[in-house]
PDB file of N, CA and C in Angstrom:
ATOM      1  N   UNK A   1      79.264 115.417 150.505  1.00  0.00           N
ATOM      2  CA  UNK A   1      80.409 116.092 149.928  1.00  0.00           C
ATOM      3  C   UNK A   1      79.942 117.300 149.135  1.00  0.00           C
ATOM      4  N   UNK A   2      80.522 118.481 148.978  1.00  0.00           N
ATOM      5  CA  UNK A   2      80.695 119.283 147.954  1.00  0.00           C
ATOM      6  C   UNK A   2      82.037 119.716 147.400  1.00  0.00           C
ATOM      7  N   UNK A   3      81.286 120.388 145.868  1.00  0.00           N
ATOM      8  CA  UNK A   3      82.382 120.270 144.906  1.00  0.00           C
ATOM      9  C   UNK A   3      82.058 121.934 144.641  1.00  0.00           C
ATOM     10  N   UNK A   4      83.298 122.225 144.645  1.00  0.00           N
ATOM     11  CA  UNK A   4      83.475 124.012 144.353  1.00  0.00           C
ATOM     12  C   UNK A   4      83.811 123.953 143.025  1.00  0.00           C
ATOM     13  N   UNK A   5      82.831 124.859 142.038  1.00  0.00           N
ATOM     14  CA  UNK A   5      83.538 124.989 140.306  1.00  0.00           C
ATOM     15  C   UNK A   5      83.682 126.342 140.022  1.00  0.00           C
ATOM     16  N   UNK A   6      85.222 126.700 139.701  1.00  0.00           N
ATOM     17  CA  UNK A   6      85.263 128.042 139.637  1.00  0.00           C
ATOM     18  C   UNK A   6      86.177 128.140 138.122  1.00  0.00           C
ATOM     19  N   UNK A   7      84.717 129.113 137.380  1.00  0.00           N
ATOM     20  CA  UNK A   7      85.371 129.422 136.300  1.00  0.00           C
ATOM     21  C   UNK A   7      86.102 130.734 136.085  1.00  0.00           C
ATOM     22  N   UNK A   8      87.110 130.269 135.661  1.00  0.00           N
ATOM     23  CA  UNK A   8      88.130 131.874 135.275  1.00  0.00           C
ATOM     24  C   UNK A   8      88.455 132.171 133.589  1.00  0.00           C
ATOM     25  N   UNK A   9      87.825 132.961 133.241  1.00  0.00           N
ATOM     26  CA  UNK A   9      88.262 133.388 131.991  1.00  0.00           C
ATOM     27  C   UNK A   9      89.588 134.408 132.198  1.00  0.00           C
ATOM     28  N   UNK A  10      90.644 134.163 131.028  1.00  0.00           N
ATOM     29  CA  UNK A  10      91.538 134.736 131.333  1.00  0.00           C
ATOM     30  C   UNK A  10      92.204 135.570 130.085  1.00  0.00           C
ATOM     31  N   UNK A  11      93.052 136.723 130.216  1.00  0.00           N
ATOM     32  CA  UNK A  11      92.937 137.565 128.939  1.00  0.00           C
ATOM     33  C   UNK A  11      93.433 136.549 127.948  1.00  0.00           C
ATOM     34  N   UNK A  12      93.199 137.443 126.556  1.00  0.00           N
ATOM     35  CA  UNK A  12      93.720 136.604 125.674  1.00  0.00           C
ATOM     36  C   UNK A  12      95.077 136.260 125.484  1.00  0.00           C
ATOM     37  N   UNK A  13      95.100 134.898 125.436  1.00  0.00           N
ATOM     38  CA  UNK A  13      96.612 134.618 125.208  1.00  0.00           C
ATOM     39  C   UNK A  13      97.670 134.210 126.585  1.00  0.00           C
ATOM     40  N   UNK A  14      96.462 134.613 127.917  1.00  0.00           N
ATOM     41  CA  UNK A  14      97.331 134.003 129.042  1.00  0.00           C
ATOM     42  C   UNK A  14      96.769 132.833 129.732  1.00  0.00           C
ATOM     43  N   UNK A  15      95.991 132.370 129.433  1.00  0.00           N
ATOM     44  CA  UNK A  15      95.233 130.916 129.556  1.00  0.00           C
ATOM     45  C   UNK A  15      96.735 130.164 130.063  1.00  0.00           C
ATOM     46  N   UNK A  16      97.631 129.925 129.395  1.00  0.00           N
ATOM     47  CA  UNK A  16      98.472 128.530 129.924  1.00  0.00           C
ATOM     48  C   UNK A  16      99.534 129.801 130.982  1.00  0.00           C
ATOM     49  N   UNK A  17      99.717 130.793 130.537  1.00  0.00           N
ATOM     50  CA  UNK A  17     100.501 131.393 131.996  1.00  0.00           C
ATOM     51  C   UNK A  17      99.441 131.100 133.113  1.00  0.00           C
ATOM     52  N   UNK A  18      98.126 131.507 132.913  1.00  0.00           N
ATOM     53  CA  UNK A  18      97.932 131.088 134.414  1.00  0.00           C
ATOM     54  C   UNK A  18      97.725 130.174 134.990  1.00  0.00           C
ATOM     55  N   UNK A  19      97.527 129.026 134.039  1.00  0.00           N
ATOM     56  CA  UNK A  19      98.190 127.045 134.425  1.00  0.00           C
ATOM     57  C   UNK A  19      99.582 127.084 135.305  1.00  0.00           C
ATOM     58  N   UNK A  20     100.226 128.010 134.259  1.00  0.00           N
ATOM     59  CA  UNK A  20     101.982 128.058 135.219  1.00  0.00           C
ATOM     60  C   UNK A  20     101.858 128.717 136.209  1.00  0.00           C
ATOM     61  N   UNK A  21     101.359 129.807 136.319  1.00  0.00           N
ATOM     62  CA  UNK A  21     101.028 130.404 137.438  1.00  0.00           C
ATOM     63  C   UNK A  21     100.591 129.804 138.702  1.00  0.00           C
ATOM     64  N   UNK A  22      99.510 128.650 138.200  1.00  0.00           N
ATOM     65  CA  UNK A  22      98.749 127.766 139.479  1.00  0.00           C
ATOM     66  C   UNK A  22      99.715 126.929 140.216  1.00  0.00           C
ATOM     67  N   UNK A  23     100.776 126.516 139.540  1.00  0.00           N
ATOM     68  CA  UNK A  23     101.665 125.387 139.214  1.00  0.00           C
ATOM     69  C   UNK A  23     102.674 126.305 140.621  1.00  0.00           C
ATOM     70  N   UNK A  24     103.378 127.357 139.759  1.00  0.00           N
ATOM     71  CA  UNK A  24     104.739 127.901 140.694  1.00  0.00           C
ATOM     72  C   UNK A  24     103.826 128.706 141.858  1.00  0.00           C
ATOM     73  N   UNK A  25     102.905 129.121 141.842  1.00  0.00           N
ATOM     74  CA  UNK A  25     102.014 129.701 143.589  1.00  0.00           C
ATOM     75  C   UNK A  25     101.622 128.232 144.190  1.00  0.00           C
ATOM     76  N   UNK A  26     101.814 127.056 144.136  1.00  0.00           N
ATOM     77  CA  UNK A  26     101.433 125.766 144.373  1.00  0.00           C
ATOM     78  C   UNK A  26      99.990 126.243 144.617  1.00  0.00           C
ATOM     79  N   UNK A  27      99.076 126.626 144.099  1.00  0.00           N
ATOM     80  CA  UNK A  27      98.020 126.662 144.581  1.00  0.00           C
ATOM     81  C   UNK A  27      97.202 125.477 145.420  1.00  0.00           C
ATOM     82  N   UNK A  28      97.076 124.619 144.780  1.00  0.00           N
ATOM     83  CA  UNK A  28      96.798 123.115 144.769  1.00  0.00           C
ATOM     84  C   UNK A  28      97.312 122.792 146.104  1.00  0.00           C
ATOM     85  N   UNK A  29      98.801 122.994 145.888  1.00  0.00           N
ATOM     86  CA  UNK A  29      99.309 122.236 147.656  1.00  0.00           C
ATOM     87  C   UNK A  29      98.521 123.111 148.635  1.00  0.00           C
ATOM     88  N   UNK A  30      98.554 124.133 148.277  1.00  0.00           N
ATOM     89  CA  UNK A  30      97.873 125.354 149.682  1.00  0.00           C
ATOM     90  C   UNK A  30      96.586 124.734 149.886  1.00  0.00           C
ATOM     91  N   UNK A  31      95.649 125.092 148.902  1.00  0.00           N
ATOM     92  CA  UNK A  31      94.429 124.404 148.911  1.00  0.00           C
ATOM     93  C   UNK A  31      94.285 122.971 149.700  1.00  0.00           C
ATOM     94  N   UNK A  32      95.098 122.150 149.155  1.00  0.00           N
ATOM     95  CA  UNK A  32      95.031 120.686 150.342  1.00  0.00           C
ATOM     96  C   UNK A  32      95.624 120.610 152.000  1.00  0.00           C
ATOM     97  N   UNK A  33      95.577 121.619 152.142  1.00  0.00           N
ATOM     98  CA  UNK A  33      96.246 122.482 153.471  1.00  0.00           C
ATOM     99  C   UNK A  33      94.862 122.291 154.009  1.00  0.00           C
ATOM    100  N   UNK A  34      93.880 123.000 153.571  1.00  0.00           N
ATOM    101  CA  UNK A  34      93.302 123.748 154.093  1.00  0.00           C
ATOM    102  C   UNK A  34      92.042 122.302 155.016  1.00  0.00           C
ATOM    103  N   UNK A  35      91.671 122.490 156.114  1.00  0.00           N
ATOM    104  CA  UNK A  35      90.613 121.647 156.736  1.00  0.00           C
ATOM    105  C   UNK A  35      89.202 121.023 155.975  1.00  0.00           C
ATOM    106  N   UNK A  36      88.927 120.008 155.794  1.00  0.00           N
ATOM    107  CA  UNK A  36      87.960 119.473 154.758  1.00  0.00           C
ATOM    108  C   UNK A  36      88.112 119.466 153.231  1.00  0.00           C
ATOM    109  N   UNK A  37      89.505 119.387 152.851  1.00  0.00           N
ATOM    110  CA  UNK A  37      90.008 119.325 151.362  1.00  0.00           C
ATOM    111  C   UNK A  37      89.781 118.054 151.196  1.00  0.00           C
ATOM    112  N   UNK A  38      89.174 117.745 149.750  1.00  0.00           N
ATOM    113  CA  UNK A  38      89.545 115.880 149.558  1.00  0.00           C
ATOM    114  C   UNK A  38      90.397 116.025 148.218  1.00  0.00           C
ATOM    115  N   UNK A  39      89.910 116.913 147.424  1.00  0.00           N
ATOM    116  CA  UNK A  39      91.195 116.826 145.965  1.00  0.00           C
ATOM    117  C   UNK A  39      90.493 118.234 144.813  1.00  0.00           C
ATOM    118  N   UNK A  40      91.264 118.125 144.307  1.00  0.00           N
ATOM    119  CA  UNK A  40      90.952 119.311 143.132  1.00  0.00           C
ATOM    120  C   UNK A  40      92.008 119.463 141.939  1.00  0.00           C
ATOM    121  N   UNK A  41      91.038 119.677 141.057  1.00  0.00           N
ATOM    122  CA  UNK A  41      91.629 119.712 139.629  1.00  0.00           C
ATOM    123  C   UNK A  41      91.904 120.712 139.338  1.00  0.00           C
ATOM    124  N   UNK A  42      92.908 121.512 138.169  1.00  0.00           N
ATOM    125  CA  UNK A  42      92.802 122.418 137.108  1.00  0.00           C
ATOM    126  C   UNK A  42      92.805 122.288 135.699  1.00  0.00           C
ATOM    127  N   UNK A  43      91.681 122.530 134.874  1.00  0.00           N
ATOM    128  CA  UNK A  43      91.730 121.965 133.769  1.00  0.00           C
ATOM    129  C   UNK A  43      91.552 123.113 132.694  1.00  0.00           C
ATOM    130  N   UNK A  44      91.208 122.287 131.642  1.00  0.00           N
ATOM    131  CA  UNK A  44      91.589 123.629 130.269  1.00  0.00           C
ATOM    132  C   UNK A  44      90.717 123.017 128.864  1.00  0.00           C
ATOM    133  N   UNK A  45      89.772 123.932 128.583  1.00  0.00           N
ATOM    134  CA  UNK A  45      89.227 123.068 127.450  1.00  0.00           C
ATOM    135  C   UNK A  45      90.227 122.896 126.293  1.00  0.00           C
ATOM    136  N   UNK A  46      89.621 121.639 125.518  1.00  0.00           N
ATOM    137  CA  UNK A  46      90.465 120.797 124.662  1.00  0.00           C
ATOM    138  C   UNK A  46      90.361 121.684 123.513  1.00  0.00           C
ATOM    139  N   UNK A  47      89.266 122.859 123.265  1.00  0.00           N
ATOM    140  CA  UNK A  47      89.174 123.937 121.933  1.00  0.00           C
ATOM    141  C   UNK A  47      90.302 125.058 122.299  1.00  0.00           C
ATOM    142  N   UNK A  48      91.004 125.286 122.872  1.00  0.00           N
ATOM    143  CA  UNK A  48      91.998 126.246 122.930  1.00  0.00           C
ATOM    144  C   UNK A  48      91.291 127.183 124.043  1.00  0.00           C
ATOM    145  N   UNK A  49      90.171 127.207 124.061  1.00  0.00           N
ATOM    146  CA  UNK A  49      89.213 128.401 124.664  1.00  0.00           C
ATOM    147  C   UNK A  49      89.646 129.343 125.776  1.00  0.00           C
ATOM    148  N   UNK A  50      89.494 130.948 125.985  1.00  0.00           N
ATOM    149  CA  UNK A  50      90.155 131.242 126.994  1.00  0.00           C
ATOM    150  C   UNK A  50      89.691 130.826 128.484  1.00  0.00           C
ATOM    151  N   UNK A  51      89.660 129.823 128.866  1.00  0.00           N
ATOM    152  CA  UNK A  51      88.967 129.620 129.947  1.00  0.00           C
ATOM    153  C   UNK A  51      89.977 128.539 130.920  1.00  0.00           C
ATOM    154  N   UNK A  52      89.851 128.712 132.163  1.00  0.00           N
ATOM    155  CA  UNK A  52      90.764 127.809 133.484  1.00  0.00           C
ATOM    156  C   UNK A  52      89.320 127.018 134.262  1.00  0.00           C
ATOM    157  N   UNK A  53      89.104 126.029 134.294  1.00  0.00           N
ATOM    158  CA  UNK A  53      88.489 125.570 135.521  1.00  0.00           C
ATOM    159  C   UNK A  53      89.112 125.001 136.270  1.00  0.00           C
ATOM    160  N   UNK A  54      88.692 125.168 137.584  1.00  0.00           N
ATOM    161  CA  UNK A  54      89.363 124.674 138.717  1.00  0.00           C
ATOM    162  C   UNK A  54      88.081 124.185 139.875  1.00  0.00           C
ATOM    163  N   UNK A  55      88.333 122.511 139.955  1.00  0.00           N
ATOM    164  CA  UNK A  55      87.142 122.403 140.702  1.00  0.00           C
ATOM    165  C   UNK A  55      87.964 121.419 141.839  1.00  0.00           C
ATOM    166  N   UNK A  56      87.057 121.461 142.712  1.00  0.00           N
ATOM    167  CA  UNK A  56      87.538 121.041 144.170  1.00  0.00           C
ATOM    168  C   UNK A  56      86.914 119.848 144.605  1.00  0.00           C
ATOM    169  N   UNK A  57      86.910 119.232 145.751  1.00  0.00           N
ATOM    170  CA  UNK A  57      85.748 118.121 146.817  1.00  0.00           C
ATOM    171  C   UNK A  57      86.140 118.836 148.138  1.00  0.00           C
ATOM    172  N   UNK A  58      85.070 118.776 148.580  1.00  0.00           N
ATOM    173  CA  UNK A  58      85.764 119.423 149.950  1.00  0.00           C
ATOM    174  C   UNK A  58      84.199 118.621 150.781  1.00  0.00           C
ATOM    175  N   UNK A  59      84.621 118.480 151.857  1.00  0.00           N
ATOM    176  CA  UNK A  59      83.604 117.956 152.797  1.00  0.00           C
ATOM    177  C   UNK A  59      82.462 118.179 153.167  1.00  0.00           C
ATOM    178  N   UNK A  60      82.686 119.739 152.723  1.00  0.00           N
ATOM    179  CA  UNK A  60      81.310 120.821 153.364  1.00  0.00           C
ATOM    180  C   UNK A  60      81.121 121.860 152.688  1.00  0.00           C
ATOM    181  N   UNK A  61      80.264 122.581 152.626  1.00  0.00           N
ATOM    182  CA  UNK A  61      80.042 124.330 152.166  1.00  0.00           C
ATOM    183  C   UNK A  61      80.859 125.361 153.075  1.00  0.00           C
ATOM    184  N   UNK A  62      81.247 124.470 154.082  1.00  0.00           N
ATOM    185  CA  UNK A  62      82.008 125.264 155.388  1.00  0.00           C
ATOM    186  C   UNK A  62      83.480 125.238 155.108  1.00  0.00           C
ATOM    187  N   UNK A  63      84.106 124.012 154.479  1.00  0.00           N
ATOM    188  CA  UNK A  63      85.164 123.655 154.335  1.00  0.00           C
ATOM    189  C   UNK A  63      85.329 124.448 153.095  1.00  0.00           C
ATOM    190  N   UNK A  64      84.655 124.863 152.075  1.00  0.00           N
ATOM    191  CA  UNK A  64      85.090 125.923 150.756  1.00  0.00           C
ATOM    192  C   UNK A  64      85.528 127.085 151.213  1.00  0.00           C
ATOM    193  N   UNK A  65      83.840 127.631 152.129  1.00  0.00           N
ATOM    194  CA  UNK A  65      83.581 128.677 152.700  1.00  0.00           C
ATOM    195  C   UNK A  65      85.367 129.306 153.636  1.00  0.00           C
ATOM    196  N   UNK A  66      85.662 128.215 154.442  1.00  0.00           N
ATOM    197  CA  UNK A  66      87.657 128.379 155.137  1.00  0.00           C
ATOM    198  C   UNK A  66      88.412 128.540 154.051  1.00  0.00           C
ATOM    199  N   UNK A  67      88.505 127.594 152.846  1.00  0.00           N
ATOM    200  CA  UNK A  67      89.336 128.224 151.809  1.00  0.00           C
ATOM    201  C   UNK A  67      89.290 130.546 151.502  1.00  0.00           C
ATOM    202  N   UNK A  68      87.933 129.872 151.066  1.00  0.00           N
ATOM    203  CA  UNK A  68      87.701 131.021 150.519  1.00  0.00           C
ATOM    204  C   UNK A  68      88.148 132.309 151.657  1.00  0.00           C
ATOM    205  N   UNK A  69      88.128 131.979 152.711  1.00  0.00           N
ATOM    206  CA  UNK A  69      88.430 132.897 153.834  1.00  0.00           C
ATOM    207  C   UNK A  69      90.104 133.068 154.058  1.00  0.00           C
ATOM    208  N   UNK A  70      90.606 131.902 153.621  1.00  0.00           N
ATOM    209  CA  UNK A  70      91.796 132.117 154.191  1.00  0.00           C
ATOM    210  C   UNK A  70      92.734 132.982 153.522  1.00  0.00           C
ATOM    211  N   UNK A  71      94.080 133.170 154.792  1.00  0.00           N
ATOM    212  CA  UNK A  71      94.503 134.375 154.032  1.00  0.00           C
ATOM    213  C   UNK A  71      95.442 134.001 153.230  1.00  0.00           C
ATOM    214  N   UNK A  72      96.184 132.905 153.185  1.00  0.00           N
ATOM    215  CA  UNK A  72      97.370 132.320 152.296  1.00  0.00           C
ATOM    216  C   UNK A  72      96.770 132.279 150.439  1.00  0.00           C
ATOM    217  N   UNK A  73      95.323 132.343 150.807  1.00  0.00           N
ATOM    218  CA  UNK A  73      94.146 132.225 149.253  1.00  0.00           C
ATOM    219  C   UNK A  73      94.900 133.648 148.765  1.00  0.00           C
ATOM    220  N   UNK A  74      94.185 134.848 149.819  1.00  0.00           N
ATOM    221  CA  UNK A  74      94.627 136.244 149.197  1.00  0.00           C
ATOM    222  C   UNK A  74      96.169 137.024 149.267  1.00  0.00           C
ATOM    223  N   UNK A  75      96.820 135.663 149.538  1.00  0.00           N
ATOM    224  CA  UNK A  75      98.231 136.379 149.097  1.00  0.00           C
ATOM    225  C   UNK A  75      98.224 136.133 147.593  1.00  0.00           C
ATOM    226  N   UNK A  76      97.769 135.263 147.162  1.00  0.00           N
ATOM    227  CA  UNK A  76      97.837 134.949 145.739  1.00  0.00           C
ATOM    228  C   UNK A  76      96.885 135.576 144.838  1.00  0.00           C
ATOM    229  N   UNK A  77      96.170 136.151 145.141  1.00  0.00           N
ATOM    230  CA  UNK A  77      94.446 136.713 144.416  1.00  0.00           C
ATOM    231  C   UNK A  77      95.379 137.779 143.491  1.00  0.00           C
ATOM    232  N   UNK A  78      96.299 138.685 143.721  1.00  0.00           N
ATOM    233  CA  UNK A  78      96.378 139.870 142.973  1.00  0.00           C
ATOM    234  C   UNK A  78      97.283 139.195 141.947  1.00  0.00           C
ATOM    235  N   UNK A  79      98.100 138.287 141.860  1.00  0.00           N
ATOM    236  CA  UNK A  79      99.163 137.923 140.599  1.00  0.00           C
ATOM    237  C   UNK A  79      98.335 136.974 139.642  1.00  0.00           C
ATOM    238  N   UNK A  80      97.335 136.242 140.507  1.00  0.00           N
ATOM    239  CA  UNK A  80      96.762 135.694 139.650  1.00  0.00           C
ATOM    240  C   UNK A  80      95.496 136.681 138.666  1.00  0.00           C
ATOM    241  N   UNK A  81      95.206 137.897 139.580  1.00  0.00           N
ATOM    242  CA  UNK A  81      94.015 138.837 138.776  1.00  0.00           C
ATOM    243  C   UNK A  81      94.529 139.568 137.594  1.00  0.00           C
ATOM    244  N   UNK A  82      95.801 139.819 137.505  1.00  0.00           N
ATOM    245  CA  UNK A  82      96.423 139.805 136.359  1.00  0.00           C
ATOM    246  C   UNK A  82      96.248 139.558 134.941  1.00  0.00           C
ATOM    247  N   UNK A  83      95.960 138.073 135.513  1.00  0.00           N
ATOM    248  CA  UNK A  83      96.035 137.596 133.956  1.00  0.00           C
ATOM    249  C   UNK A  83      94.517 136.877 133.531  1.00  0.00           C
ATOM    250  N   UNK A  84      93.433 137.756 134.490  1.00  0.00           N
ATOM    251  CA  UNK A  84      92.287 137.188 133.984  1.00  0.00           C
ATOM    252  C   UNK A  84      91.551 138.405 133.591  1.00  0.00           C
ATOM    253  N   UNK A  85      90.373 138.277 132.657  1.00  0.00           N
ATOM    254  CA  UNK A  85      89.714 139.260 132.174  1.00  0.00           C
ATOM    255  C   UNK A  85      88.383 139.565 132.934  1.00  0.00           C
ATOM    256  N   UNK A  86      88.022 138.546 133.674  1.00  0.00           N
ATOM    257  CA  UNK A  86      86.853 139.519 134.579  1.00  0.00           C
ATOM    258  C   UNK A  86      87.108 138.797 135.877  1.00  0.00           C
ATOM    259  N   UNK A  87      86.337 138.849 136.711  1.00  0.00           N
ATOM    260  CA  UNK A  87      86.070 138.113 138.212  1.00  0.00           C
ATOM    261  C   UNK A  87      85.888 136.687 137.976  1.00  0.00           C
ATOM    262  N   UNK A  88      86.499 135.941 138.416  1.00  0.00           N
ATOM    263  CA  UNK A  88      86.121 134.184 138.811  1.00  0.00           C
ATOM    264  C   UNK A  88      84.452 133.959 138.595  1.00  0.00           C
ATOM    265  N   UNK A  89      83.711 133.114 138.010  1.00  0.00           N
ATOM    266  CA  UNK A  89      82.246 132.501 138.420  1.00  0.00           C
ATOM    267  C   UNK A  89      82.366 131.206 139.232  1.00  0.00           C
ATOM    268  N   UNK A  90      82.152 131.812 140.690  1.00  0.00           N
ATOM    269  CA  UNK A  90      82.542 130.646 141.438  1.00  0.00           C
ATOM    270  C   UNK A  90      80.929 129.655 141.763  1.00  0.00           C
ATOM    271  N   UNK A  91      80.585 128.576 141.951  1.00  0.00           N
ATOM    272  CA  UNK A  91      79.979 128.050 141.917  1.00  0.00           C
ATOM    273  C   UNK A  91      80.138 126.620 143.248  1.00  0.00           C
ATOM    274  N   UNK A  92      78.981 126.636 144.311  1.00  0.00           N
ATOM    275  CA  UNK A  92      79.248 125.245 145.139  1.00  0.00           C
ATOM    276  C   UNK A  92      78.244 124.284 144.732  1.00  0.00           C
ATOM    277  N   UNK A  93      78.200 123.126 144.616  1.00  0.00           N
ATOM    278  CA  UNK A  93      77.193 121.851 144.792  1.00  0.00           C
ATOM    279  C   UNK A  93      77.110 121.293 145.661  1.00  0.00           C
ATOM    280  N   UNK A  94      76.275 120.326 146.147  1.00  0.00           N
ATOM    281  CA  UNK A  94      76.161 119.321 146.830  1.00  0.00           C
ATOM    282  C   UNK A  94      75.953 118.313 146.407  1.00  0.00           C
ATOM    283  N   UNK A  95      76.907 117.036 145.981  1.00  0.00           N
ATOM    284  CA  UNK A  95      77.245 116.197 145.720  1.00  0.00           C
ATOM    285  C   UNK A  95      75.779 114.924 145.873  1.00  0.00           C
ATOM    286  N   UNK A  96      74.729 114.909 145.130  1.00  0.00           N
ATOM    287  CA  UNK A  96      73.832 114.046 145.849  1.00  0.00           C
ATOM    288  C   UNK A  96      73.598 112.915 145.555  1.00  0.00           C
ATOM    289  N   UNK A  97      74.949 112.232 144.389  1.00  0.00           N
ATOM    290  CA  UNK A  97      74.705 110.915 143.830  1.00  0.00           C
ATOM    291  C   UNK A  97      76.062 110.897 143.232  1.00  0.00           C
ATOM    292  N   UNK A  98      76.851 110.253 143.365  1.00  0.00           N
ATOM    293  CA  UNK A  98      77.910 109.788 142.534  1.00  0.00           C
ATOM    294  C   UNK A  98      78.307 107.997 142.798  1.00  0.00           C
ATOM    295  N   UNK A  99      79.179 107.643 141.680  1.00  0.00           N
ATOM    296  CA  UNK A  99      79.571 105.784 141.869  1.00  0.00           C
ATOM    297  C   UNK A  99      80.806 106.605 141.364  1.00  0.00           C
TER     298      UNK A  99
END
């Protein structure tokens, strides 16, 4: 398995718009669309901090790699670039031990 971790810092003060944001673009449903999805979170640190993570399972580096390609991803890229202050730090693993 791999797990996609993509951090988004977002301007100040729009951290929970772009929670709502994730929410009304269903991002999430699109994402489980996509071939080799197993589940994915969006979360928010508990310090207020400006920061979104959003991490995934997906089957493969191939199965991110189709997200990341697809085009239903970049209908959404510009409303969501909005409300962030730099580029995503996207990040893949390979899953080599979990219970």
């Amino acid at each position: 398995m791999t797990r996609s971790v993509l951090v988004i810092r977002t301007k100040p003060g729009c951290r929970d718009r772009l929670v709502e944001l994730f929410s009304r673009l269903q991002v999430l449903e699109k994402a489980s669309r996509q071939e080799g999805f197993i589940a994915c979170e969006v979360q928010v640190p508990t310090d207020g901090d400006e920061h979104v993570l959003v991490t995934a399972l997906w089957t493969s580096p191939d199965a991110y790699r189709g997200w990341l390609e697809n085009p239903v991803r970049e209908e959404m890229t510009e409303e969501l670039q909005q409300l962030t202050a730099a580029d995503p730090e996207p990040r893949v693993y390979e899953i080599v031990e979990a219970r």
